[in-house]
Protein backbone atom coordinates (compact mmCIF):
# COMPACT_ATOMS: atom_id res chain seq x y z
CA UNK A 1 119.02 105.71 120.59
CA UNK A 2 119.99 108.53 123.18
CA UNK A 3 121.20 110.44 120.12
CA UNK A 4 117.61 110.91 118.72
CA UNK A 5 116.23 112.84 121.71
CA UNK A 6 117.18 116.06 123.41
CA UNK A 7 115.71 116.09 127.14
CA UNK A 8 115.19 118.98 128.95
CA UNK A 9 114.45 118.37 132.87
CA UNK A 10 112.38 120.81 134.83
CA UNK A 11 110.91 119.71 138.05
CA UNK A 12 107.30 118.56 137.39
CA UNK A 13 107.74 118.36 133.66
CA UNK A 14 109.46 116.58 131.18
CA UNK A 15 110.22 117.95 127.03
CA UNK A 16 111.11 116.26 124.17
CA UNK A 17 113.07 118.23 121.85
CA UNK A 18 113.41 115.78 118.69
CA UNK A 19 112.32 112.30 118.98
CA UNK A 20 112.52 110.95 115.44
CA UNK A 21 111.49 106.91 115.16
CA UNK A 22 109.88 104.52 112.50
CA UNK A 23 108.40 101.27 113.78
CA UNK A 24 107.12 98.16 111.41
CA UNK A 25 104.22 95.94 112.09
CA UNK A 26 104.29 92.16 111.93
CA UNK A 27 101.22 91.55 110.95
CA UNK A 28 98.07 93.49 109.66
CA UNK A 29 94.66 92.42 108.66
CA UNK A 30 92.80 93.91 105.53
CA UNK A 31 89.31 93.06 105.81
CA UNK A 32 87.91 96.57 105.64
CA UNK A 33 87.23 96.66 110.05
CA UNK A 34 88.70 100.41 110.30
CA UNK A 35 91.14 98.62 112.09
CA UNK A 36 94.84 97.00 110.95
CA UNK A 37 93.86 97.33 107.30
CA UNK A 38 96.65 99.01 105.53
CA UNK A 39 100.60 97.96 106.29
CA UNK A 40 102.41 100.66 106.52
CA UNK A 41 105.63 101.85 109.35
CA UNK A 42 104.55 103.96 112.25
CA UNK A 43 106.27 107.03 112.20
CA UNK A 44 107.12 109.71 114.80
CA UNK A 45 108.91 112.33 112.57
CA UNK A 46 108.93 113.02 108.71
CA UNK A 47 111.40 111.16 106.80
CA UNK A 48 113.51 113.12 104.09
CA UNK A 49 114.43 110.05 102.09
CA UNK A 50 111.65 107.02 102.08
CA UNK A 51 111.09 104.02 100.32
CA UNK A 52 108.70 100.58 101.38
CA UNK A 53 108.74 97.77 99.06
CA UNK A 54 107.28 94.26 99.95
CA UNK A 55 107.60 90.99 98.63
CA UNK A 56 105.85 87.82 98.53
CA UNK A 57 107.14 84.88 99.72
CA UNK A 58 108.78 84.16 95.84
CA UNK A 59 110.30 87.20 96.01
CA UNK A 60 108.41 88.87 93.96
CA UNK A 61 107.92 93.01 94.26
CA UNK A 62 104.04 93.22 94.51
CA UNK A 63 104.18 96.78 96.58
CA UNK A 64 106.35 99.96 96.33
CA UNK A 65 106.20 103.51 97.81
CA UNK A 66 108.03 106.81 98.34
CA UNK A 67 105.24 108.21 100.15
CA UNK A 68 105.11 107.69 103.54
CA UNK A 69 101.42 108.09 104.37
CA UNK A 70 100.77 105.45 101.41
CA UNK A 71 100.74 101.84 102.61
CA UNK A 72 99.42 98.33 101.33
CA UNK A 73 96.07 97.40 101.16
CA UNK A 74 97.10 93.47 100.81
CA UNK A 75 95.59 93.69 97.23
CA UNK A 76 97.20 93.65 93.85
CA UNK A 77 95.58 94.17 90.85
CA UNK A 78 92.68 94.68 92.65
CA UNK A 79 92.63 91.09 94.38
CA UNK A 80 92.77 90.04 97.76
CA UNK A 81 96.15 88.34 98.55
CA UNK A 82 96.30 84.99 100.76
CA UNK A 83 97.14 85.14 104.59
CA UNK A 84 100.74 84.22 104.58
CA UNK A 85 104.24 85.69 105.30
CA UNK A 86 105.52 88.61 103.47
CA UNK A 87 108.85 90.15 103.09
CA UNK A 88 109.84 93.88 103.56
CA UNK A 89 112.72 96.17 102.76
CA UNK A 90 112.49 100.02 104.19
CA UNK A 91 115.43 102.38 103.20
CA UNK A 92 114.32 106.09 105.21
CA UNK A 93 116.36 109.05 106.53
CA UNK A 94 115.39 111.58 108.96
CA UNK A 95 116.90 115.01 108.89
CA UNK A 96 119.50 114.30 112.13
CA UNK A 97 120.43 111.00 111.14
CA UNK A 98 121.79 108.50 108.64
CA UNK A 99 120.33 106.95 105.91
CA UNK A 100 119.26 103.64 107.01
CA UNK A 101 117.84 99.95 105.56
CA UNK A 102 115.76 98.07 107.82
CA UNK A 103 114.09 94.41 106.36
CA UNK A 104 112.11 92.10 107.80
CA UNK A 105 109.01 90.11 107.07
CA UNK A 106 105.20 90.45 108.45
CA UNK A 107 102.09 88.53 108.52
CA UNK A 108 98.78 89.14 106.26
CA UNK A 109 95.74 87.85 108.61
CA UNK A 110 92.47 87.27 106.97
């Protein structure tokens, strides 16, 4: 990861130049608290290439985006889905870097 930042040292202080990272929850909880309710990565950058789709556990698409403020509610169709294990796929690119594919599943808490 020492490729994504650019460190300049002056004594007493400490910049960072370009720090580009996208992190993905395991688990969220959608019961309207203000708090946890929409899954979506944690970004520190802008993407320029972004796509989130998740699956349920019979591999079915039930969520897709190319935004990446937009994330999922844990509805479809306007219905609350069941606590359970879902699967995710995330294909992003920042500006410096290389496309990349990340996948990996999460928990819905109710």
């Amino acid at each position: 990861m020492s490729s994504n930042y650019t460190f300049i040292y002056v004594p007493g202080t400490l910049t960072v130049n370009s720090l580009l990272a996208l992190v993905i929850p395991n688990a969220f909880t959608p019961n309207k608290d203000g708090l946890n309710d929409i899954f979506k990565p944690v970004m520190i950058g802008r993407p320029t290439v972004y796509k989130l789709i998740i699956y349920n556990r019979w591999g079915q698409q039930i969520f897709e985006t190319t935004d990446p403020g937009q994330g999922w509610n844990g509805m479809i169709k306007n219905g609350d889905q069941e606590s359970g294990t879902y699967i995710w796929t995330c294909a992003y690119q920042f500006y410096t870097q290389e496309k990349m594919i990340k996948k990996g599943v999460f928990l819905l808490l109710r």
